[in-house]
Protein backbone atom coordinates (compact mmCIF):
# COMPACT_ATOMS: atom_id res chain seq x y z
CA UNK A 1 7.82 -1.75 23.51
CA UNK A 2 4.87 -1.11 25.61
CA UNK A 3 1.12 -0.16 25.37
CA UNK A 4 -0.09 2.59 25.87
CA UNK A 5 -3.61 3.82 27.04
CA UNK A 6 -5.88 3.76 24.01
CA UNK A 7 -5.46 7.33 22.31
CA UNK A 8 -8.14 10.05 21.99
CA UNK A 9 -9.98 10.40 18.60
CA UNK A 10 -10.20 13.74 16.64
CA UNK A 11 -13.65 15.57 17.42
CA UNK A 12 -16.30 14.30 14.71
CA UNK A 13 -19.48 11.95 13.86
CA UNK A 14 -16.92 9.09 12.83
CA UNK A 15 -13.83 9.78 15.15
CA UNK A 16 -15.90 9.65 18.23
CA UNK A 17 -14.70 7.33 20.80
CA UNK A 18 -10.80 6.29 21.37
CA UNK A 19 -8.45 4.81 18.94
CA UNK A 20 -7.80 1.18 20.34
CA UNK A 21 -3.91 0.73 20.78
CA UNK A 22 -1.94 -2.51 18.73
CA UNK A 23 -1.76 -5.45 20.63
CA UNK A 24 2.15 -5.89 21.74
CA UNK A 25 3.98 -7.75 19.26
CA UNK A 26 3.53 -11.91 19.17
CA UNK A 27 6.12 -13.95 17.36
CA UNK A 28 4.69 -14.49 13.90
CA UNK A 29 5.30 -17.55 12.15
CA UNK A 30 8.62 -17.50 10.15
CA UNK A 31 7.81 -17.90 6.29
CA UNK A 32 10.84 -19.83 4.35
CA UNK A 33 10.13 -19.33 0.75
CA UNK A 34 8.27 -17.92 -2.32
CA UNK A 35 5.65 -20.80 -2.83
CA UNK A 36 4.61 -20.63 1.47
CA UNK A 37 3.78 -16.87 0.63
CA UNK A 38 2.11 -17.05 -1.90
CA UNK A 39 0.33 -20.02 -0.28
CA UNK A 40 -0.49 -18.65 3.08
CA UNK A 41 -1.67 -14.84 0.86
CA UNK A 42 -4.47 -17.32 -0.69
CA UNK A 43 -5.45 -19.40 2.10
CA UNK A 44 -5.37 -15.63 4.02
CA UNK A 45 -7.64 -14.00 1.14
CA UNK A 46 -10.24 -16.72 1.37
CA UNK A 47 -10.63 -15.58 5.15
CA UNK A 48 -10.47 -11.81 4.43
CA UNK A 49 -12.99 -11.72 1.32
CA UNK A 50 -15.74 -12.94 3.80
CA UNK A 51 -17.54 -9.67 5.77
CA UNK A 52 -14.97 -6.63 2.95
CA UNK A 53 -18.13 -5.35 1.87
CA UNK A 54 -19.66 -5.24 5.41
CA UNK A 55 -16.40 -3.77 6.88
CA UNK A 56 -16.50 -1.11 3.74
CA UNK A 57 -20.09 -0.15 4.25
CA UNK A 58 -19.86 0.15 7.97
CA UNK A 59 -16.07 1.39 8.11
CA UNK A 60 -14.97 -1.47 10.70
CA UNK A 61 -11.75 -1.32 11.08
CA UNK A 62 -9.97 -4.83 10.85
CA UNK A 63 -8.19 -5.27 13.75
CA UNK A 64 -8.81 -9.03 13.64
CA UNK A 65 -7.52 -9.43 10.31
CA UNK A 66 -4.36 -7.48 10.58
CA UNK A 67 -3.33 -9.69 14.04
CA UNK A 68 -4.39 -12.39 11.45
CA UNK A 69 -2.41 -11.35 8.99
CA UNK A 70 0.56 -10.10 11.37
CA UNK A 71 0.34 -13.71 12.69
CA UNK A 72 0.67 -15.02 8.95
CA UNK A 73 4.03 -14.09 9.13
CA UNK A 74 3.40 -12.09 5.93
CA UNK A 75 4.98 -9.25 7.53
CA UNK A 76 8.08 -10.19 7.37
CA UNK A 77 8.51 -11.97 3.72
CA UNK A 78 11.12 -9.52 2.18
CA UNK A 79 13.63 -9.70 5.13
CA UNK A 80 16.97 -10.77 4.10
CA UNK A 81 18.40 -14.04 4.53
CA UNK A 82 21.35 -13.32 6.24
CA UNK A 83 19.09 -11.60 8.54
CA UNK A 84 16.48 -14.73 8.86
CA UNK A 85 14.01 -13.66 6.28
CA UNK A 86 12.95 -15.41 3.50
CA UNK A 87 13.97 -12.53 1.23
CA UNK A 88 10.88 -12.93 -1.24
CA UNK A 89 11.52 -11.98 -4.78
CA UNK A 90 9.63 -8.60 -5.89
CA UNK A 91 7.41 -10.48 -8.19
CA UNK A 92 6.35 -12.80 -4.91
CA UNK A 93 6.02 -9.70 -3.53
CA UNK A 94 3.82 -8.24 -6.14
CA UNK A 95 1.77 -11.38 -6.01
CA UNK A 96 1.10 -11.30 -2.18
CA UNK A 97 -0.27 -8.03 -2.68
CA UNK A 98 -2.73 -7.89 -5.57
CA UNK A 99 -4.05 -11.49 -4.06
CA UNK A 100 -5.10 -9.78 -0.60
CA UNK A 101 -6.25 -6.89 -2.18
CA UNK A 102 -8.26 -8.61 -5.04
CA UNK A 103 -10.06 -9.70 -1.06
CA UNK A 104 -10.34 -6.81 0.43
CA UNK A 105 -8.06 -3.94 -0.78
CA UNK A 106 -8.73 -1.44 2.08
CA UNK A 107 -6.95 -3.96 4.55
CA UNK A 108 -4.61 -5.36 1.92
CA UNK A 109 -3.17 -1.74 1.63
CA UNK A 110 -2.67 -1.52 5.25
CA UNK A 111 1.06 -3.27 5.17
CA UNK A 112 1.86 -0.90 2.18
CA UNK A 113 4.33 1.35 4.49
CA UNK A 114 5.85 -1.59 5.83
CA UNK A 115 7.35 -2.78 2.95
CA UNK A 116 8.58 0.40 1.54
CA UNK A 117 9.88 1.07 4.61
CA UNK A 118 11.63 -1.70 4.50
CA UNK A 119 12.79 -1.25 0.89
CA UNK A 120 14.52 1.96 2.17
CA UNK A 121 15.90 0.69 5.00
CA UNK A 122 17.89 -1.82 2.52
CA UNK A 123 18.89 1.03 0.23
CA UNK A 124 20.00 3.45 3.52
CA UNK A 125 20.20 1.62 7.22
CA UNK A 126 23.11 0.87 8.13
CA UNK A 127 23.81 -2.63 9.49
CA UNK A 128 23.12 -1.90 13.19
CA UNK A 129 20.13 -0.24 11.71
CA UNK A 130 19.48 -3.58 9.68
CA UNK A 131 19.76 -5.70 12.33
CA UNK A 132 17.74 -4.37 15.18
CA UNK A 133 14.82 -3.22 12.35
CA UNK A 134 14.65 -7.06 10.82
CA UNK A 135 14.70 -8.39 14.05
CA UNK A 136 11.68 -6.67 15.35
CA UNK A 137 9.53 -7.47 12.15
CA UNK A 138 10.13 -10.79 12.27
CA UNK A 139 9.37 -10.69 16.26
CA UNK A 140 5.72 -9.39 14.81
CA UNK A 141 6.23 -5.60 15.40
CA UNK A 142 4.81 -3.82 12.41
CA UNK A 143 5.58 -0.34 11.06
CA UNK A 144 2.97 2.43 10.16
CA UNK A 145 3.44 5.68 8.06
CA UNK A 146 2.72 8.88 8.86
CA UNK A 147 2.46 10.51 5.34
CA UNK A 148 2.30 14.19 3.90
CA UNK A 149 1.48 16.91 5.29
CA UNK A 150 -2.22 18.13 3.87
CA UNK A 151 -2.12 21.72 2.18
CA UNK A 152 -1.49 22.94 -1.08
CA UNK A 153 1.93 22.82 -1.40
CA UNK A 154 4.26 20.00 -2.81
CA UNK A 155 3.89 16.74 -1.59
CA UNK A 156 7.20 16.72 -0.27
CA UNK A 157 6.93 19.83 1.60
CA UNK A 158 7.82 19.42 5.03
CA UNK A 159 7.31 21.65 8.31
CA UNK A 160 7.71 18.57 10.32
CA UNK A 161 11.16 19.29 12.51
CA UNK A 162 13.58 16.86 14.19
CA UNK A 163 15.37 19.13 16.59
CA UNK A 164 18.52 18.94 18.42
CA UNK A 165 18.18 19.45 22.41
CA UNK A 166 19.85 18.86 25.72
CA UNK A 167 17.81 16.46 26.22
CA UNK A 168 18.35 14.36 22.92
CA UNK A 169 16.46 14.19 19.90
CA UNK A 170 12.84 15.56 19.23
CA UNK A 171 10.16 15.53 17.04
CA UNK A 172 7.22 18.00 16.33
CA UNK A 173 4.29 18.03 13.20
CA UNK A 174 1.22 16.96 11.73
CA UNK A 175 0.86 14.01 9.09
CA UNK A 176 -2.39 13.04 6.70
CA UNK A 177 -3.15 9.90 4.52
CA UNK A 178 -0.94 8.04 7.57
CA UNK A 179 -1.67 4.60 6.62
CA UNK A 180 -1.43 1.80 8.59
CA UNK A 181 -0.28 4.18 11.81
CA UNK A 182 -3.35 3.11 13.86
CA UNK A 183 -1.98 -1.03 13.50
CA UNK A 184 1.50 0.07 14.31
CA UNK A 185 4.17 -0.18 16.76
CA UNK A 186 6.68 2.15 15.44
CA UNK A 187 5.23 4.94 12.60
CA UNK A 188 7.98 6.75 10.55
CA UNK A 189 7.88 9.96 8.85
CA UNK A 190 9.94 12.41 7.32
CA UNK A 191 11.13 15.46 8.84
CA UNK A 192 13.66 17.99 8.31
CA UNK A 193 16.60 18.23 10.39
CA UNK A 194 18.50 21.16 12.16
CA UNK A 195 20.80 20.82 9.02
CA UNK A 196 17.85 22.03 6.38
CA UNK A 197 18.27 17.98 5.15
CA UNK A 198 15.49 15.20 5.05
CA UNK A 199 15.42 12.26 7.08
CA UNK A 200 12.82 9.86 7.86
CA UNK A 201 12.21 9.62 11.57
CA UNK A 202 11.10 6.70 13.75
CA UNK A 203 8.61 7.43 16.60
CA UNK A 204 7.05 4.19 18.70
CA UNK A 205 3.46 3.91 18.77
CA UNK A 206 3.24 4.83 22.59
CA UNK A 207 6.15 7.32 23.44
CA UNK A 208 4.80 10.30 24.84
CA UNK A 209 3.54 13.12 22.25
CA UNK A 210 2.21 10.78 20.17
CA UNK A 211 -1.34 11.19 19.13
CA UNK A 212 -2.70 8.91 16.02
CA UNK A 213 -6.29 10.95 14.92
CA UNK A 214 -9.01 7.98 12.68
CA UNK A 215 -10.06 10.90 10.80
CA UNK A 216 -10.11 9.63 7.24
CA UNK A 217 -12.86 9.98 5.68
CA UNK A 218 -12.44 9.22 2.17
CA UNK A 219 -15.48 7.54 0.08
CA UNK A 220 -12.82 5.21 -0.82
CA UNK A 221 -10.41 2.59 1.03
CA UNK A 222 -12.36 3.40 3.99
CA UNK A 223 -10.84 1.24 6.49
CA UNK A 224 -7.64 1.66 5.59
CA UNK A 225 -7.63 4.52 8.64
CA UNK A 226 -5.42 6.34 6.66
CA UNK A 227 -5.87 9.55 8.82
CA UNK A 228 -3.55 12.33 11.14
CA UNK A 229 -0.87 11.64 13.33
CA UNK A 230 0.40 14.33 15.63
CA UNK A 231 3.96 14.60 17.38
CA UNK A 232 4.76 17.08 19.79
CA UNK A 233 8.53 17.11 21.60
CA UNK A 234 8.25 13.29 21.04
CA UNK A 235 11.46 11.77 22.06
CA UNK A 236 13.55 10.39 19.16
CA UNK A 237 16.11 7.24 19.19
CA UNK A 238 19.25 8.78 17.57
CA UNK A 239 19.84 4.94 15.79
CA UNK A 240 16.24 5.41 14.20
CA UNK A 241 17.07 8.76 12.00
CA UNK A 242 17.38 7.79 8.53
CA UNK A 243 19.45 10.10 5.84
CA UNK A 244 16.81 10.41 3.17
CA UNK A 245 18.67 13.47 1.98
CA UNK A 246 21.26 11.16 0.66
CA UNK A 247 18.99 8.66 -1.55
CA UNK A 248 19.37 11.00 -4.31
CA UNK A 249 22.73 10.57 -4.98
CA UNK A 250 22.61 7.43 -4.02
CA UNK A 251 20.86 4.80 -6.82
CA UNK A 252 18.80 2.21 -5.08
CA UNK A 253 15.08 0.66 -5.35
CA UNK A 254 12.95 1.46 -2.28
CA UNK A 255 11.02 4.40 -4.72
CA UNK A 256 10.27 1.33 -7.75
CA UNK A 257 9.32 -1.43 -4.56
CA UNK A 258 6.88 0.81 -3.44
CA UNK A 259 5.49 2.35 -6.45
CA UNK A 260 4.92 -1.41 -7.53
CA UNK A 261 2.97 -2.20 -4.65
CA UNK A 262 0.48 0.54 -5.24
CA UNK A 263 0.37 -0.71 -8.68
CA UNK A 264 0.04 -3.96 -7.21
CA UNK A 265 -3.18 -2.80 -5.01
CA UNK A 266 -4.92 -1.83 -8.00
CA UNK A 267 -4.55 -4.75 -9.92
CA UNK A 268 -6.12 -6.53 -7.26
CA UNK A 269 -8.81 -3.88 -7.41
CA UNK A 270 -9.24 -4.46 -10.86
CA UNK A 271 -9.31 -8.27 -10.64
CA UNK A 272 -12.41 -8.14 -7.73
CA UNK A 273 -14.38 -6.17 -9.90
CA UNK A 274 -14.14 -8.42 -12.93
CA UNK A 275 -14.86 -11.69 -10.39
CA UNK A 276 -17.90 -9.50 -9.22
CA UNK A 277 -18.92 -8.44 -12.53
CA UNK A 278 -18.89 -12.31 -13.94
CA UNK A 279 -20.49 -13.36 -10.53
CA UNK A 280 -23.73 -11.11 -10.72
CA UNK A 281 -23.93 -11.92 -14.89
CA UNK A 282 -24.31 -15.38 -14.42
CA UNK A 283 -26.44 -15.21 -11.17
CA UNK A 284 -28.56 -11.97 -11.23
CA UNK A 285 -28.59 -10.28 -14.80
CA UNK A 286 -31.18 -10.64 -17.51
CA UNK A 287 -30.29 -10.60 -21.20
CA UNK A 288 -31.91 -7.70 -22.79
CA UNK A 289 -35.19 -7.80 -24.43
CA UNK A 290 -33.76 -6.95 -28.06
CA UNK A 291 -31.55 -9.91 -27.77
CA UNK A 292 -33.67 -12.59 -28.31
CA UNK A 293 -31.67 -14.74 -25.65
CA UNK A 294 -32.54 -16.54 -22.45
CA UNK A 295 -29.55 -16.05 -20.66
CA UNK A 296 -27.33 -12.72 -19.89
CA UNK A 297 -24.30 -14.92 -20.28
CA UNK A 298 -25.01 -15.41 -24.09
CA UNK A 299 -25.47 -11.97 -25.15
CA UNK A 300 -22.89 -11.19 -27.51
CA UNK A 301 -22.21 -7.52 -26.44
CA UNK A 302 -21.42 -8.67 -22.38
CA UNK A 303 -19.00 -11.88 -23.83
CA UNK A 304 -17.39 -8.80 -25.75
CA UNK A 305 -16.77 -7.14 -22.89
CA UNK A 306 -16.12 -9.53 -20.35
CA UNK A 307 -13.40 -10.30 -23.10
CA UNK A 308 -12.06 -6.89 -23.18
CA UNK A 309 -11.60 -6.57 -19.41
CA UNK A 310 -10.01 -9.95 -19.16
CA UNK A 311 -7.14 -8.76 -21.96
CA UNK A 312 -6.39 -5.76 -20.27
CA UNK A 313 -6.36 -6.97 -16.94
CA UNK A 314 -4.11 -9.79 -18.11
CA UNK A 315 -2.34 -7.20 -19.85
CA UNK A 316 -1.56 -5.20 -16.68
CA UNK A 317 -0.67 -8.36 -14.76
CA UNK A 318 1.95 -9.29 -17.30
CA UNK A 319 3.47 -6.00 -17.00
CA UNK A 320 3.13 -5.81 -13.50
CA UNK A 321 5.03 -9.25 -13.18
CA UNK A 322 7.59 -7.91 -15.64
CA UNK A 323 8.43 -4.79 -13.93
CA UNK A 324 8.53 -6.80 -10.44
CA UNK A 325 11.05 -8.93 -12.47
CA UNK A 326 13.01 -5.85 -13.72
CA UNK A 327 13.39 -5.01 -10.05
CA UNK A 328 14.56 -8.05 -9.16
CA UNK A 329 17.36 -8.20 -11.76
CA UNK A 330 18.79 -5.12 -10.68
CA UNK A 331 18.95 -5.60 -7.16
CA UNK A 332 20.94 -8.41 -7.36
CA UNK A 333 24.21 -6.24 -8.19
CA UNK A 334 25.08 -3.20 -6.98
CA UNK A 335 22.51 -0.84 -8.39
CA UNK A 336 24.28 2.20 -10.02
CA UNK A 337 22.12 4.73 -11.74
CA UNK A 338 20.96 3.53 -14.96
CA UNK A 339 19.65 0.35 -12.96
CA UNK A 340 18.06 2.54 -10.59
CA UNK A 341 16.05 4.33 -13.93
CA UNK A 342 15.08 0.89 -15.55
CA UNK A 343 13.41 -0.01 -12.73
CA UNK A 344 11.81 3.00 -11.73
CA UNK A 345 10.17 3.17 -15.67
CA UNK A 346 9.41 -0.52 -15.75
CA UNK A 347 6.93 0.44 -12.76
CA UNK A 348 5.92 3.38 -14.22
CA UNK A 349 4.31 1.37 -17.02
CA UNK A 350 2.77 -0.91 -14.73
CA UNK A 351 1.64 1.45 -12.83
CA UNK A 352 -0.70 3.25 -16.22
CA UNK A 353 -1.97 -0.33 -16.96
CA UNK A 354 -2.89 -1.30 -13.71
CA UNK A 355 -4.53 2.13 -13.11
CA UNK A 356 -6.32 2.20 -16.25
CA UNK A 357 -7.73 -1.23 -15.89
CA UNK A 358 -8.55 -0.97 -12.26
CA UNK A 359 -10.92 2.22 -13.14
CA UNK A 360 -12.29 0.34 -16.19
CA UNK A 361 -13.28 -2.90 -14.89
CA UNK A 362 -15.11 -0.76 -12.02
CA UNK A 363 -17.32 0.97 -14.15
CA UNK A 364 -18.17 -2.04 -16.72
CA UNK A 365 -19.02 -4.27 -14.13
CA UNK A 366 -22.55 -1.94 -14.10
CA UNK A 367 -23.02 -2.14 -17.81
CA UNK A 368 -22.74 -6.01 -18.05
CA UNK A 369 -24.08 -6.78 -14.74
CA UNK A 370 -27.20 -3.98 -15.21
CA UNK A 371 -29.41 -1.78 -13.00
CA UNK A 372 -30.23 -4.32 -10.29
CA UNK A 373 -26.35 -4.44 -9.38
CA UNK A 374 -26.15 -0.14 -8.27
CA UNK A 375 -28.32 -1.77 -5.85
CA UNK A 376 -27.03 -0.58 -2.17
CA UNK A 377 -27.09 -4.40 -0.70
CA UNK A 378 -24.61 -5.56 -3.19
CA UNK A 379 -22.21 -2.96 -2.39
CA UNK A 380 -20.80 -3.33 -5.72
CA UNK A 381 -19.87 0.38 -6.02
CA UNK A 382 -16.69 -0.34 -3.20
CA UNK A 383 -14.83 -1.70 -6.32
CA UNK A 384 -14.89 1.97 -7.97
CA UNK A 385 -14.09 3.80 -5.21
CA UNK A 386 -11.47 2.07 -3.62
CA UNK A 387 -10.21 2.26 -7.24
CA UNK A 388 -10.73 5.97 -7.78
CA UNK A 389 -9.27 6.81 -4.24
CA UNK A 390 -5.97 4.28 -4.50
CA UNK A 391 -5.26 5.27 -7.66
CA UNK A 392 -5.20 8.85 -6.55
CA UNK A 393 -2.15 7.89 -4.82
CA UNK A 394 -0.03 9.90 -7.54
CA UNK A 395 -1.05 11.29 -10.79
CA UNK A 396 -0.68 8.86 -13.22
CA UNK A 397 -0.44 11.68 -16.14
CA UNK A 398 3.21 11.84 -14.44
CA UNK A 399 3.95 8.35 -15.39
CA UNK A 400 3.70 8.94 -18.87
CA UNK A 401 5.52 12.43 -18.71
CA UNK A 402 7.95 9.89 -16.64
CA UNK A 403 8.68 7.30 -20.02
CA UNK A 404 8.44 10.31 -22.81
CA UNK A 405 11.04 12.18 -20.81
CA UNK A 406 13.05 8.70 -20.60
CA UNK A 407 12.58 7.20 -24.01
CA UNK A 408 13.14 10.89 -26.34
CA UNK A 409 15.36 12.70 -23.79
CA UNK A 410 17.25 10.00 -21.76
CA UNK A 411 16.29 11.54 -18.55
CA UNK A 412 16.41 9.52 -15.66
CA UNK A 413 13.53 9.49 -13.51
CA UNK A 414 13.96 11.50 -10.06
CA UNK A 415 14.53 9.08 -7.01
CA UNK A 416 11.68 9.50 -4.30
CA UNK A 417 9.51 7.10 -3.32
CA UNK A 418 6.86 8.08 -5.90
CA UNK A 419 9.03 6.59 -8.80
């Protein structure tokens, strides 16, 4: 793959300027097991927490830190063995995520794509497909998203066209929330072919009619870039057309991998803000005057609540970890339907604790730390709305709609990538 010269910006106070192109792909360092992940994620989140809450309140984009992290080898962690990954378990997986996000969740949620991308390539690539798509991760290319369409219709709603011509394959729309596109070297989307049916389509970064637009400009998970991308007549590779269509009738877990990432994200949201929220008690508050106490870190009504948001974080952790588990044990057969369902609601419960908590432990981290920690140096308020924007991702009233439906009716959940 080549470069390409750097790509215009959208027209607007933060957009001005060019989006810079990805550096071509280096040969990352090959990751052999579990513990190295989870090893090189820590020693990675040390680096990354230093300068989040200057990249938040000035939007840098990390550039730096996602070479870094490409570099890392991270990238490639869930590729299988037999094609020279070290196939990481889903609860490794889980892990890697809510540590680099509990750093800096904006450019831990970057990879996001990647790895359901990935997690739907296993469920419905074929082994050419396999082969040439491992191969480039673990050469260091990485793989974008270009995401829904914005509008009011369903999420799913697609005008984006893959089209037929004498000339091959080609691709026309415009994407939103297309996270991670700006970092990548190939950024898939989904489309509708000449045949009415849904595919996911593979464009490369710099093939012509490709235009990637930084205009996100959420308050939240601002440097995640998760903005447009354009295609017009952009020439398609017939072996990178994927049959989404046929993932309904076809059980599998890319929908529960990725739904436990996001639920992943906001655990590590959650866990910051707790860190923070001890942090500024012990060093900055003051105990209140009816107290009688010295220190903040004796008043009874913070140690209950400091309590309270350790419980339910560890709460949403353990199901978290259980539900990565879940996912685990049924991928190791052939995944028929019910599988497919066990997983999908194991996440789903995850995915209400780790919501729940993530908003919670944002807003008490005010009422133990006090007034002194709204103030704008601290930057404190990033923790509540990178939380209120991630976990916007889907509506987690659905969820529990999701486990009533499965636990009175027996009705399996519907297979997308949202469940």
């Amino acid at each position: 793959m080549t470069e390409r010269d750097a790509v215009p910006a959208a027209t607007g106070s933060q957009e001005e300027g060019a989006v810079r192109r990805p550096l071509p792909p280096r040969t990352p360092h090959l990751i052999r097991s579990d513990a190295e992940a989870l090893e090189i994620a820590h020693d990675l989140a040390a680096r990354f927490a230093v300068g989040a809450a200057e990249r938040d309140r000035d939007r840098r984009l990390p550039w730096d830190e996602v070479e870094e992290y490409t570099a890392s080898g991270l990238g490639g962690i869930t590729v299988p063995k037999e094609f020279g990954g070290a196939e990481v378990s889903c609860v490794t997986l889980a892990r890697v995520f809510e540590i680099l996000c509990a750093a800096d969740p904006a450019l831990g949620q970057i990879p996001q794509n990647q790895f359901g991308v990935l997690a739907l390539l296993r469920d419905v690539g074929s082994q050419e497909q396999k082969a040439r798509i491992y191969g480039d991760i673990l050469a260091g290319y990485r793989i974008g998203n270009a995401g829904p369409e914005r509008g009011q219709k369903a999420v799913n709603h697609s005008s984006t066209r893959l089209t037929r011509r004498a000339d091959g394959l080609r691709l026309t729309g415009r994407r939103f929330y297309s996270t991670g596109a700006i970092f990548a070297h190939w950024i898939p989307t989904r489309a509708v072919d000449d045949d009415g049916r849904a595919v996911q389509v593979w464009a490369a970064f710099d093939a012509p009619g490709v235009r990637v637009i930084d205009d996100w400009s959420s308050f939240g998970q601002r440097t995640t870039a998760s903005g447009s991308v354009e295609f017009t007549d952009v020439p398609v590779d017939e072996a990178l057309v994927f049959p989404v269509w046929s993932y309904a009738n076809r059980p599998g877990v890319s929908g529960p991998v990725s739904q436990l990432i996001q639920a992943a994200i906001d655990s590590g949201i959650a866990a910051a803000a707790v860190t923070d929220a001890m942090a500024f008690v012990r060093d900055h508050a003051r105990p209140w005057m009816d107290s009688g106490l010295q220190s903040a870190c004796d008043d009874p009504t913070i140690l209950h609540e400091i309590g309270d948001l350790h419980t339910d974080l560890h709460a949403a952790q353990s199901l978290l970890y259980e539900a990565a588990a879940v996912i685990d044990e049924v991928a190791k057969a052939p995944v028929t339907e019910a599988g497919s369902a066990r997983a999908s609601v194991a996440v789903a419960e995850a995915k209400i604790l780790t919501t729940e908590v993530a908003l919670q432990a944002a807003e008490k981290l005010f009422d133990v730390a006090g007034s002194a920690a709204t103030r704008e140096a601290h930057n404190l308020d990033r923790h509540w709305r990178n939380a209120r924007v991630h976990t916007l991702h889907d509506p987690v009233r659905w969820k529990y709609h999701l486990l009533g439906n499965y636990q009175l009716n027996g009705i399996f959940p519907a297979r997308h990538q949202w469940n």
